[in-house]
PDB file of N, CA and C in Angstrom:
ATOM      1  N   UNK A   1       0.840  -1.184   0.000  1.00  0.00           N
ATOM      2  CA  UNK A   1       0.000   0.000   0.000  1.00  0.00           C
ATOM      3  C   UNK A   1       0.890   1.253   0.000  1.00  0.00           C
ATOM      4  N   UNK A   2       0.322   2.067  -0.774  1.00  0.00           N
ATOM      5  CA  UNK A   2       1.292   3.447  -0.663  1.00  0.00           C
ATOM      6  C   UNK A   2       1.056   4.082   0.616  1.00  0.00           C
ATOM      7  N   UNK A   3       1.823   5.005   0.725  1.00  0.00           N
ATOM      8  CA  UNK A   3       2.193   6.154   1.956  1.00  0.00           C
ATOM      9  C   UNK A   3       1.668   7.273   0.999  1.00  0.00           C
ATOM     10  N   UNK A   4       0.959   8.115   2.068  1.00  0.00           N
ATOM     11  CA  UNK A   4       1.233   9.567   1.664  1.00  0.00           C
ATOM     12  C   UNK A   4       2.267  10.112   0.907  1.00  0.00           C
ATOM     13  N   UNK A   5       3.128   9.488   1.887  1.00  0.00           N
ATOM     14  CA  UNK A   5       4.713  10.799   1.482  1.00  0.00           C
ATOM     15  C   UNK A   5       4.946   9.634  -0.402  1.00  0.00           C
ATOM     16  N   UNK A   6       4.417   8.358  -0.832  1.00  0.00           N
ATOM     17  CA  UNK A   6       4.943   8.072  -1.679  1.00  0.00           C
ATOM     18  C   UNK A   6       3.933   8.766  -2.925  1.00  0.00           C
ATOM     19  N   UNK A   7       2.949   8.571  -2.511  1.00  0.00           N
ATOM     20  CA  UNK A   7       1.739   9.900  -3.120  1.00  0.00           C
ATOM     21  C   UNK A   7       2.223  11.329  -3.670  1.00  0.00           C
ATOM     22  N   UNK A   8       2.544  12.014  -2.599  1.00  0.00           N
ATOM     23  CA  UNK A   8       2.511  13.067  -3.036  1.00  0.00           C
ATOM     24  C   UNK A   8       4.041  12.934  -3.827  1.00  0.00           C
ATOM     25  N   UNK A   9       4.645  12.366  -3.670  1.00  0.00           N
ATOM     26  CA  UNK A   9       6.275  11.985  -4.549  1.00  0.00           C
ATOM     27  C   UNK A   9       5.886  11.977  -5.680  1.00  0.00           C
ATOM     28  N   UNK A  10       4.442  10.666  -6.391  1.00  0.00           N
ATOM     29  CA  UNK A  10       4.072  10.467  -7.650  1.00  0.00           C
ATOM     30  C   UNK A  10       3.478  12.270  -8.136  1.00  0.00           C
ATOM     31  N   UNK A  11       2.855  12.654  -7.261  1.00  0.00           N
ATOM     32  CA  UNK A  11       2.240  13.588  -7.683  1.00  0.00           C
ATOM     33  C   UNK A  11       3.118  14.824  -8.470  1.00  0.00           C
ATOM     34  N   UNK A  12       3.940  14.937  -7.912  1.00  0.00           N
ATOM     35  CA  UNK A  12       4.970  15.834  -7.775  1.00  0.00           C
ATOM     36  C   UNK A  12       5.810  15.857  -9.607  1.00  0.00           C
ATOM     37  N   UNK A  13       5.868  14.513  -9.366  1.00  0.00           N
ATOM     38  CA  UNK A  13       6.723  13.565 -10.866  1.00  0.00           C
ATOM     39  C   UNK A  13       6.065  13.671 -11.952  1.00  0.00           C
ATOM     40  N   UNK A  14       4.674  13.448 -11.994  1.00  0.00           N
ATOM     41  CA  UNK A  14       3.871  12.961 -12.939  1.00  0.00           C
ATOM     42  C   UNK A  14       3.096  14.543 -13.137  1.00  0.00           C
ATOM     43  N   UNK A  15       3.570  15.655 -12.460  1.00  0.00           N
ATOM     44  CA  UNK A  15       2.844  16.962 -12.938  1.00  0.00           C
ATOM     45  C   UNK A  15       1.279  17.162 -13.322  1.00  0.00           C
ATOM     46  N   UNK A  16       1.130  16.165 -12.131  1.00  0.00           N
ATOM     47  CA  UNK A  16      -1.183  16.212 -12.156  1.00  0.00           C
ATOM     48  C   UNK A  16      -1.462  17.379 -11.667  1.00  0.00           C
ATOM     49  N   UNK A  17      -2.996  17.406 -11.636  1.00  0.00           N
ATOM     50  CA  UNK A  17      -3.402  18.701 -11.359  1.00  0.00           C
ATOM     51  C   UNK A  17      -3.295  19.323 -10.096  1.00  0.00           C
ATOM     52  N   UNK A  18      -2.727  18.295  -9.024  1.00  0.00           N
ATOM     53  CA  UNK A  18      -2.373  19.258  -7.792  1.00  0.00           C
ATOM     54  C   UNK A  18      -1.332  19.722  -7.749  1.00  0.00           C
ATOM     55  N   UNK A  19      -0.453  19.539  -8.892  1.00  0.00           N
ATOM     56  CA  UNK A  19       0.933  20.296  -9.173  1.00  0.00           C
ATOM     57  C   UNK A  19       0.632  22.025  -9.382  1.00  0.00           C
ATOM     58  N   UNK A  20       1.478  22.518  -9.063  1.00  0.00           N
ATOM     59  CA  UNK A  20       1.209  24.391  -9.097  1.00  0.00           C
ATOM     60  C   UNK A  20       2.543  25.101  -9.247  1.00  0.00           C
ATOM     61  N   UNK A  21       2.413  25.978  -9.477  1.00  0.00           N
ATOM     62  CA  UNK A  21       4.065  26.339 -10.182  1.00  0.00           C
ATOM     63  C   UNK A  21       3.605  27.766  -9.152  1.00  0.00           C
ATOM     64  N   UNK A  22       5.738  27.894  -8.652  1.00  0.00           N
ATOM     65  CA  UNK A  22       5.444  28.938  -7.437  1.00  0.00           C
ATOM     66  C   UNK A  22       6.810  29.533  -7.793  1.00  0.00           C
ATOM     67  N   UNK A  23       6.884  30.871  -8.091  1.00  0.00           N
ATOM     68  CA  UNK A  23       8.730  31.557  -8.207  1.00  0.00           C
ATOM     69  C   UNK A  23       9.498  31.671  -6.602  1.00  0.00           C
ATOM     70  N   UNK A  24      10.485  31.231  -6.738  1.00  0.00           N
ATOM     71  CA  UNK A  24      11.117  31.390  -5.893  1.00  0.00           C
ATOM     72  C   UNK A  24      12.576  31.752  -6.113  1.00  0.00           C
ATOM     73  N   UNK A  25      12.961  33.646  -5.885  1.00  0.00           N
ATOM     74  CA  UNK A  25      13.661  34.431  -6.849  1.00  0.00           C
ATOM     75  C   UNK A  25      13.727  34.018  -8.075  1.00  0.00           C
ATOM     76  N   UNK A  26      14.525  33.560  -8.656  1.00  0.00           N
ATOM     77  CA  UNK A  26      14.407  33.995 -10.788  1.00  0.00           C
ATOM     78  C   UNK A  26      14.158  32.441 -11.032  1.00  0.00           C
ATOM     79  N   UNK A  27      13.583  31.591  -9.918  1.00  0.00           N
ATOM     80  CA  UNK A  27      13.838  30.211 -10.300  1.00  0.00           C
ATOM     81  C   UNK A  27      12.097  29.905 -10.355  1.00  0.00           C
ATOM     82  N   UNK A  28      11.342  29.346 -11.389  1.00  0.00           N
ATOM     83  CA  UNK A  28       9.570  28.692 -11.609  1.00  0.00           C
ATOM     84  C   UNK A  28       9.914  27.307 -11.250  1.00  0.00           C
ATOM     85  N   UNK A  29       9.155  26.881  -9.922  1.00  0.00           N
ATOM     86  CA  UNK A  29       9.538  25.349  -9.943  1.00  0.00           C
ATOM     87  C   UNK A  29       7.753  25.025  -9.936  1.00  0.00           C
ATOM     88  N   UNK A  30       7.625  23.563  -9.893  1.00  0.00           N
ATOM     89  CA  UNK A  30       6.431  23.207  -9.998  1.00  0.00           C
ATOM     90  C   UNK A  30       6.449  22.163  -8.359  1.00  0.00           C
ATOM     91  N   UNK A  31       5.438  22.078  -7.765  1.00  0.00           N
ATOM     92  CA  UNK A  31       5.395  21.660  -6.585  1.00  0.00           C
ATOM     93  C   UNK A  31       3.630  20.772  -6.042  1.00  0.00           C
ATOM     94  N   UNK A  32       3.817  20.490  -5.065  1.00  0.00           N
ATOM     95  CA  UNK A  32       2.185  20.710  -4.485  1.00  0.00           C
ATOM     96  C   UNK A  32       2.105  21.413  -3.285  1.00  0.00           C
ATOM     97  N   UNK A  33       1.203  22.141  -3.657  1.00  0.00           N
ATOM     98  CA  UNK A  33       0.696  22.959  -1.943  1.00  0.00           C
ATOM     99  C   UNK A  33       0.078  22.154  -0.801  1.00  0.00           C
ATOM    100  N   UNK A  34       0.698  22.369  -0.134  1.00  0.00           N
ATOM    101  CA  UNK A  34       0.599  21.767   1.605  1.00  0.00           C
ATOM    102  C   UNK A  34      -0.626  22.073   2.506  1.00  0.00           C
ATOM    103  N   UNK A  35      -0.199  23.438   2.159  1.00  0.00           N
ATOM    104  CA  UNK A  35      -1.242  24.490   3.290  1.00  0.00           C
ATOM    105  C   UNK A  35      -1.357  25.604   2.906  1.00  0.00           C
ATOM    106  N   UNK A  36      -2.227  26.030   2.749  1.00  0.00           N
ATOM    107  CA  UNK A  36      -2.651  27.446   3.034  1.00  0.00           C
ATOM    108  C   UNK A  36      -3.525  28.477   4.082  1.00  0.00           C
ATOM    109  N   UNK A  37      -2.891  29.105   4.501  1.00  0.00           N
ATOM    110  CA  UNK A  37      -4.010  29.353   5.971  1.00  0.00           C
ATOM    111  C   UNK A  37      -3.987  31.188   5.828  1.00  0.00           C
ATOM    112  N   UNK A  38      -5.029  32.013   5.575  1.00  0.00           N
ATOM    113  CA  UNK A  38      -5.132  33.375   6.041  1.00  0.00           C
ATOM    114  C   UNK A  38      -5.658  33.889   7.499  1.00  0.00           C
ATOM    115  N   UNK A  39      -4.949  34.465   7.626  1.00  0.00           N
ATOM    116  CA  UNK A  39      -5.571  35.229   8.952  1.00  0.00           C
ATOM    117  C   UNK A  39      -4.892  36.192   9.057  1.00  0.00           C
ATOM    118  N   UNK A  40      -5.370  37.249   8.754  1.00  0.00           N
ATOM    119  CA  UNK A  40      -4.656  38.812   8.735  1.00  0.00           C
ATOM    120  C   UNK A  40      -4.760  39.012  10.109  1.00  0.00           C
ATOM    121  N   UNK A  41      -3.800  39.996  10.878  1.00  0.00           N
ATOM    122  CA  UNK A  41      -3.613  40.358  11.727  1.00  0.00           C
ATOM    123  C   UNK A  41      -2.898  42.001  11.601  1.00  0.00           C
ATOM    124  N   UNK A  42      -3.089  42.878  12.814  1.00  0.00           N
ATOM    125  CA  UNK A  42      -2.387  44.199  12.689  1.00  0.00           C
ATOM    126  C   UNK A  42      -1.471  43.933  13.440  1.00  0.00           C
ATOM    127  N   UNK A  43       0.255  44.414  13.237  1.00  0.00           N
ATOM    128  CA  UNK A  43       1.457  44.119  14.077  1.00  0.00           C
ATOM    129  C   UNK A  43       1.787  45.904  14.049  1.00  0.00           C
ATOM    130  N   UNK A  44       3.070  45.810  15.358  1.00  0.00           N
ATOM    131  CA  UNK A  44       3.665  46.972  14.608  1.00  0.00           C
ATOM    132  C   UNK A  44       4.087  47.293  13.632  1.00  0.00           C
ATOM    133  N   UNK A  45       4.331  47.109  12.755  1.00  0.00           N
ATOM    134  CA  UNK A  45       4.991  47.043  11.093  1.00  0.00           C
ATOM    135  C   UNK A  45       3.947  47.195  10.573  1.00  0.00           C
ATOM    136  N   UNK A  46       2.924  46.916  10.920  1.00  0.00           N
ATOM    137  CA  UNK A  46       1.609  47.241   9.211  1.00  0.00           C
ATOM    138  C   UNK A  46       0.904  45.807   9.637  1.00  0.00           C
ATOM    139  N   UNK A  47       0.047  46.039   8.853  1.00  0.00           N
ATOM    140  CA  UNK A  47      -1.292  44.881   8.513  1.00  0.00           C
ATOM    141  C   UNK A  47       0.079  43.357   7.734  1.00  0.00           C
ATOM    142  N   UNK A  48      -0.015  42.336   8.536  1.00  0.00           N
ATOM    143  CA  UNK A  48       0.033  40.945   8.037  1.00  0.00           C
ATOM    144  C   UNK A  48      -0.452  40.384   7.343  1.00  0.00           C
ATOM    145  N   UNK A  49      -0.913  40.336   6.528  1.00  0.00           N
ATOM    146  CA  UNK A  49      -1.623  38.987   5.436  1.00  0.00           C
ATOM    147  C   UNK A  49      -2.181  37.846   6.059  1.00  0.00           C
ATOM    148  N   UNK A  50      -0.840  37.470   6.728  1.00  0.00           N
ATOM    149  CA  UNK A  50      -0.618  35.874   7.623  1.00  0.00           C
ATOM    150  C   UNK A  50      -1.169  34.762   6.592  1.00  0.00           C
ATOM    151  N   UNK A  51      -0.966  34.842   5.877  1.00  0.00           N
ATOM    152  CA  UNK A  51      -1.106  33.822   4.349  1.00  0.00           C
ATOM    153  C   UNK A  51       0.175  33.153   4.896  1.00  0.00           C
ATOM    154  N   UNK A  52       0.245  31.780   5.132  1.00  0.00           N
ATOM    155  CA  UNK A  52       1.010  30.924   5.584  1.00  0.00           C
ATOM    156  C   UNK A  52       1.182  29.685   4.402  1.00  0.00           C
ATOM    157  N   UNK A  53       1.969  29.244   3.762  1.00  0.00           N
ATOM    158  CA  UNK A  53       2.112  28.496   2.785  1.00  0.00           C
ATOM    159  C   UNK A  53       3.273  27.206   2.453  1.00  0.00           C
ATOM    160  N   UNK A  54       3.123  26.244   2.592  1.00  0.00           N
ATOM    161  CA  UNK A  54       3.928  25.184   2.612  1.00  0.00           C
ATOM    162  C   UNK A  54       3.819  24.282   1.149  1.00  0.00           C
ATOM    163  N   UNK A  55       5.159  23.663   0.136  1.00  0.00           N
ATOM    164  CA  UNK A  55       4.931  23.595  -0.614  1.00  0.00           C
ATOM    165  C   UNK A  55       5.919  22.284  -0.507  1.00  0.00           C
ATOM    166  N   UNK A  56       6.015  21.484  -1.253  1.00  0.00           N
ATOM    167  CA  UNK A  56       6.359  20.193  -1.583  1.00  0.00           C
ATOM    168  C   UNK A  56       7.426  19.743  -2.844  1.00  0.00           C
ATOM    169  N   UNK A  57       8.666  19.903  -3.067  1.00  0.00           N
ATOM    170  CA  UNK A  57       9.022  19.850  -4.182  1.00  0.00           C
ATOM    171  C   UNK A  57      10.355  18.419  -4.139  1.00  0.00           C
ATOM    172  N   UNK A  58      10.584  18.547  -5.166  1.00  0.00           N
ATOM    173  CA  UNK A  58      11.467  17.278  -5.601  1.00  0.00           C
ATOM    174  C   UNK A  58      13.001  18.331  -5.054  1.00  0.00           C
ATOM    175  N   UNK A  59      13.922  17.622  -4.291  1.00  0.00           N
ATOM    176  CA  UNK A  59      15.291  18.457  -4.475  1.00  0.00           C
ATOM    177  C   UNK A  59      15.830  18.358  -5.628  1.00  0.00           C
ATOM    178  N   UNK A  60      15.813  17.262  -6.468  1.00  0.00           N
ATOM    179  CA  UNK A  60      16.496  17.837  -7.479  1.00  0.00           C
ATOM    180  C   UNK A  60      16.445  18.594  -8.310  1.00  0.00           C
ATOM    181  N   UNK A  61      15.399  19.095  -8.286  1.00  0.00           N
ATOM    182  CA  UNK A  61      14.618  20.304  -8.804  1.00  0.00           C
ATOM    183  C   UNK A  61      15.584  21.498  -8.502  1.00  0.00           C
ATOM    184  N   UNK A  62      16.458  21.654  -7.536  1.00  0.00           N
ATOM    185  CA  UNK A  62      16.857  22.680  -6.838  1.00  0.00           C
ATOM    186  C   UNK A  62      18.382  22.912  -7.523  1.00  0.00           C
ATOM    187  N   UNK A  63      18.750  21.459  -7.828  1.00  0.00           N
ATOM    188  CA  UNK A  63      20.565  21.466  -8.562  1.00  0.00           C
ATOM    189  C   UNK A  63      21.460  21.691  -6.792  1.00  0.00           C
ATOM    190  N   UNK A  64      22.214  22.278  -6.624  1.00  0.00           N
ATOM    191  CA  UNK A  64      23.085  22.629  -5.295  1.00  0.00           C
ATOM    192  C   UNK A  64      22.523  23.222  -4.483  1.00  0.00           C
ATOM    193  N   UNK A  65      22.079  24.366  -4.338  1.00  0.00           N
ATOM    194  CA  UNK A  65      21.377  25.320  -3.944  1.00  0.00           C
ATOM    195  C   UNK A  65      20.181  25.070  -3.858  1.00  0.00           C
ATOM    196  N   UNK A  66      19.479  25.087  -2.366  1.00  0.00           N
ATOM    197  CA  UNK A  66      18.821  25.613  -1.673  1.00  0.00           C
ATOM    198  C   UNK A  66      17.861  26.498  -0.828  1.00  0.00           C
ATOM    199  N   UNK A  67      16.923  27.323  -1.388  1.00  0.00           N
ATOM    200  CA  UNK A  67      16.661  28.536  -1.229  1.00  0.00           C
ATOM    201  C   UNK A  67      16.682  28.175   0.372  1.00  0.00           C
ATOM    202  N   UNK A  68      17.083  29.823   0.826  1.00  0.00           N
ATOM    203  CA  UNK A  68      17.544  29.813   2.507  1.00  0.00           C
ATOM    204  C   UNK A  68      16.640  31.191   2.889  1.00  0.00           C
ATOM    205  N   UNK A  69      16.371  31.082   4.001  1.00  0.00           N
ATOM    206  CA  UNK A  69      15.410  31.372   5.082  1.00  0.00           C
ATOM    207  C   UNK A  69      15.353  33.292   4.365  1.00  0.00           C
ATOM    208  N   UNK A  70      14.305  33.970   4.129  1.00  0.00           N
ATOM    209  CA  UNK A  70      15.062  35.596   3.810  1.00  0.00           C
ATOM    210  C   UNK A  70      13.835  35.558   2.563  1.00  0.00           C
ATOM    211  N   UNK A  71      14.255  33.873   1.826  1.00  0.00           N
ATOM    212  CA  UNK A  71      14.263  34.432  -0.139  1.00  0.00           C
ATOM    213  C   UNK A  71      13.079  34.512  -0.400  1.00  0.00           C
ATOM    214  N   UNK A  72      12.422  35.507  -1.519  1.00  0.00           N
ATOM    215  CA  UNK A  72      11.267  35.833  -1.714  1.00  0.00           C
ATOM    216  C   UNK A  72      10.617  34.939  -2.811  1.00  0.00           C
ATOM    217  N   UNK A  73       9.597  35.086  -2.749  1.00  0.00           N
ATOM    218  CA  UNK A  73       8.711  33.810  -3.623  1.00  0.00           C
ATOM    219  C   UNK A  73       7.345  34.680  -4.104  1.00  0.00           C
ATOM    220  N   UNK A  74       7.006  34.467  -5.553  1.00  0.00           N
ATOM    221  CA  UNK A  74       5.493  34.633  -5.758  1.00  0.00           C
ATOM    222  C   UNK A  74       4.981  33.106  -5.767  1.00  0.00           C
ATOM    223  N   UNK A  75       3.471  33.361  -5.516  1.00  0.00           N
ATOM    224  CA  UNK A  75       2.345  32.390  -5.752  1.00  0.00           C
ATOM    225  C   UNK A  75       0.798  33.100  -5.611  1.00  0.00           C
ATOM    226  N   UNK A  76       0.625  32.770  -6.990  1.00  0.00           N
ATOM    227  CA  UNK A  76      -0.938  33.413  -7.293  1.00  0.00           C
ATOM    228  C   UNK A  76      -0.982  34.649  -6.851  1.00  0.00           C
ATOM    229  N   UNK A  77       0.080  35.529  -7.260  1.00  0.00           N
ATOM    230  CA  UNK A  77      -0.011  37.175  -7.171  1.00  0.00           C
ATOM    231  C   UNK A  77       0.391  37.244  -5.655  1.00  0.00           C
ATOM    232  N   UNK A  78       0.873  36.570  -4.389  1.00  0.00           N
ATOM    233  CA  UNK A  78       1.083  37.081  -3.355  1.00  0.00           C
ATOM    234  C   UNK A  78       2.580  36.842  -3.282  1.00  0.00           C
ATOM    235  N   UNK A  79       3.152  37.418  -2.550  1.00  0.00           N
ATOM    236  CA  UNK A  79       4.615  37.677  -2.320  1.00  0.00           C
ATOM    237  C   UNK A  79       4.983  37.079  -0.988  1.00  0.00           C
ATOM    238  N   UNK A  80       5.354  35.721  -0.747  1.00  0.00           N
ATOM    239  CA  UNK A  80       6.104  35.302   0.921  1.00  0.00           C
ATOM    240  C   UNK A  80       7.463  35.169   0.678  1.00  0.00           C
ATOM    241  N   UNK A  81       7.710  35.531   1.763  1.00  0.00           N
ATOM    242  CA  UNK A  81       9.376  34.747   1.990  1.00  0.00           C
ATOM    243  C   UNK A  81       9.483  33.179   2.693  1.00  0.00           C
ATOM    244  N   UNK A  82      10.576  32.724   2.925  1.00  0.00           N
ATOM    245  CA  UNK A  82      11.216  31.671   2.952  1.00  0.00           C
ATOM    246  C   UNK A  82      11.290  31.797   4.526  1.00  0.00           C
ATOM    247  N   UNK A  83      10.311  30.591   4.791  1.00  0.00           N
ATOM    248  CA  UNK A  83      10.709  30.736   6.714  1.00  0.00           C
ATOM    249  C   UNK A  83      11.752  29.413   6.684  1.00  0.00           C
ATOM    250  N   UNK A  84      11.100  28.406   6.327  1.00  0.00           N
ATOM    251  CA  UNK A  84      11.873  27.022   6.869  1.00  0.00           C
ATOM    252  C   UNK A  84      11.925  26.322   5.659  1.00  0.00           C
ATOM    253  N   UNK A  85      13.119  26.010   5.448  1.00  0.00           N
ATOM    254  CA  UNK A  85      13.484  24.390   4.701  1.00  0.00           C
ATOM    255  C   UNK A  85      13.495  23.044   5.137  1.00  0.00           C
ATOM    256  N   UNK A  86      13.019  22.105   4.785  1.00  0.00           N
ATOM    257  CA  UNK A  86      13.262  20.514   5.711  1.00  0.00           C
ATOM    258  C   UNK A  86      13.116  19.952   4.567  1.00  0.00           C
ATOM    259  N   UNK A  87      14.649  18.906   4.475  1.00  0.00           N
ATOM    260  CA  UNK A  87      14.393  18.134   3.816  1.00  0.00           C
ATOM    261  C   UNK A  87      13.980  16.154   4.073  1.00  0.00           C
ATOM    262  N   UNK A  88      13.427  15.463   3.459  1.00  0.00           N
ATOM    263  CA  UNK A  88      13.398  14.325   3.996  1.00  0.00           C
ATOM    264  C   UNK A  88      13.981  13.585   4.199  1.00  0.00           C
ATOM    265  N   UNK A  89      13.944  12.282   4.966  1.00  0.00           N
ATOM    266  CA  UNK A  89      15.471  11.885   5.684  1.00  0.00           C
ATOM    267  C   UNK A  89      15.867  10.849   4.496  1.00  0.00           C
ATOM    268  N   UNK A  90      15.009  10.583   3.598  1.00  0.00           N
ATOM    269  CA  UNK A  90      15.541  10.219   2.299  1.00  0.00           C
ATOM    270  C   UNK A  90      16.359  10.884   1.025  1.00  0.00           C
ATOM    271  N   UNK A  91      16.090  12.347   1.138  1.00  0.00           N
ATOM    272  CA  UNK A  91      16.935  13.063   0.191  1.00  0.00           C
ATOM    273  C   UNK A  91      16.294  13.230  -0.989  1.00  0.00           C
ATOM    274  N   UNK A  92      14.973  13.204  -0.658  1.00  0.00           N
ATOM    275  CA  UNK A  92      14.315  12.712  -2.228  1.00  0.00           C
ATOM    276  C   UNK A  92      13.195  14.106  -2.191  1.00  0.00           C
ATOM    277  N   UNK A  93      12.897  14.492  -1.545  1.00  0.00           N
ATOM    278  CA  UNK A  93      11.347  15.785  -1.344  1.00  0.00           C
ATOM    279  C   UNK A  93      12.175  16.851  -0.430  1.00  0.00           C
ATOM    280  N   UNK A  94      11.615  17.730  -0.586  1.00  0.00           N
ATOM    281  CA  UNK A  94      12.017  18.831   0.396  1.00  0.00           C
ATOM    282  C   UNK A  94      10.552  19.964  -0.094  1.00  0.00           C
ATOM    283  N   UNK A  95      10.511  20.329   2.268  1.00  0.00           N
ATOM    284  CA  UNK A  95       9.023  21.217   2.222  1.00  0.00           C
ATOM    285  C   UNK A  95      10.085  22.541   2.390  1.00  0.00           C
ATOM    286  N   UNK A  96       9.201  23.848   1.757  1.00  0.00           N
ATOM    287  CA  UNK A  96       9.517  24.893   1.873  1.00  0.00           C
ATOM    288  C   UNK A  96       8.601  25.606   2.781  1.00  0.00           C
ATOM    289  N   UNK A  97       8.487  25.811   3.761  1.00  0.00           N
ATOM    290  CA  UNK A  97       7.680  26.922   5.002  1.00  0.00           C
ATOM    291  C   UNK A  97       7.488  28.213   4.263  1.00  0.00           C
ATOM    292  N   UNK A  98       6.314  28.835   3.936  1.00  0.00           N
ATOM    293  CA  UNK A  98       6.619  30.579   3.566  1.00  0.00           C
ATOM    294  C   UNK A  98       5.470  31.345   4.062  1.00  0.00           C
ATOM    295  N   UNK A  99       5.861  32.490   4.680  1.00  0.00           N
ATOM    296  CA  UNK A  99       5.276  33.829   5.254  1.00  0.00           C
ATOM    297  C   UNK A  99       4.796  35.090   4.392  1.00  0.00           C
ATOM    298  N   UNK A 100       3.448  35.080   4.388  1.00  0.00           N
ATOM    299  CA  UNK A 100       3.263  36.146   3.325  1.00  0.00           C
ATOM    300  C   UNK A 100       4.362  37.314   3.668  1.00  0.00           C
ATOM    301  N   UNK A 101       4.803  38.204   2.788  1.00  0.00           N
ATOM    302  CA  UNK A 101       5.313  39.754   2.804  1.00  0.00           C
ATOM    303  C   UNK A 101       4.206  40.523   3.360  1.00  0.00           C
ATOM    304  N   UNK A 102       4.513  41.660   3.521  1.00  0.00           N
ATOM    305  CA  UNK A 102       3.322  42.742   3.955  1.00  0.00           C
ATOM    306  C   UNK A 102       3.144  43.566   2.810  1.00  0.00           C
ATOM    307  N   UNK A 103       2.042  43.126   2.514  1.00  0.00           N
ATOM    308  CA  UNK A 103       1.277  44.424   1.059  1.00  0.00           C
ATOM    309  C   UNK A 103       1.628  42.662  -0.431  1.00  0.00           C
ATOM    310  N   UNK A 104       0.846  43.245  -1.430  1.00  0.00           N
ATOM    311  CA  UNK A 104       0.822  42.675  -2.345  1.00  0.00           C
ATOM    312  C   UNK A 104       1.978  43.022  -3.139  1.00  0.00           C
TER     313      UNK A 104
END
């Protein structure tokens, strides 16, 4: 019987329709979305979005490099950065954590 994690692996490979293409700086990768969660909030800095977004991709997709914690990303017109990288203890998927920006 498959696993999840071997699921979303096929999914990922085979570019079905839960595949979604997300920039992350000058790089278009194709992935599946994890999560998405809004809940705007007011901070000191300005109004939050709090668009929270987790995405699913193949590492080799990536070549050496890694996007690291800072790097900015579009998806569907919103702008997050890069909270967390984890990759799996197989070497084969890696999730990207991302934080909306403030403002569109």
């Amino acid at each position: 019987m498959a696993t999840s994690f071997d699921m979303t692996r096929f999914f990922i490979s085979t570019g079905n329709p839960f595949s979604q293409s997300i920039v992350i700086g000058s790089l278009t990768l194709t992935g599946v979305p994890q999560s998405l969660e809004n809940e705007p909030e007011f901070t000191e800095e300005g109004l939050d979005e709090g668009a929270d977004l987790a995405f699913l991709f193949k590492v080799s997709d990536f070549g050496e490099t890694l996007p690291t914690k800072g790097a900015t990303a579009t998806y569907n017109g919103t702008n997050y950065r890069v909270q967390k990288v984890k990759q799996d203890p197989m070497n084969k998927t890696i999730t990207i954590y991302f934080k909306a920006k403030y403002g569109k």
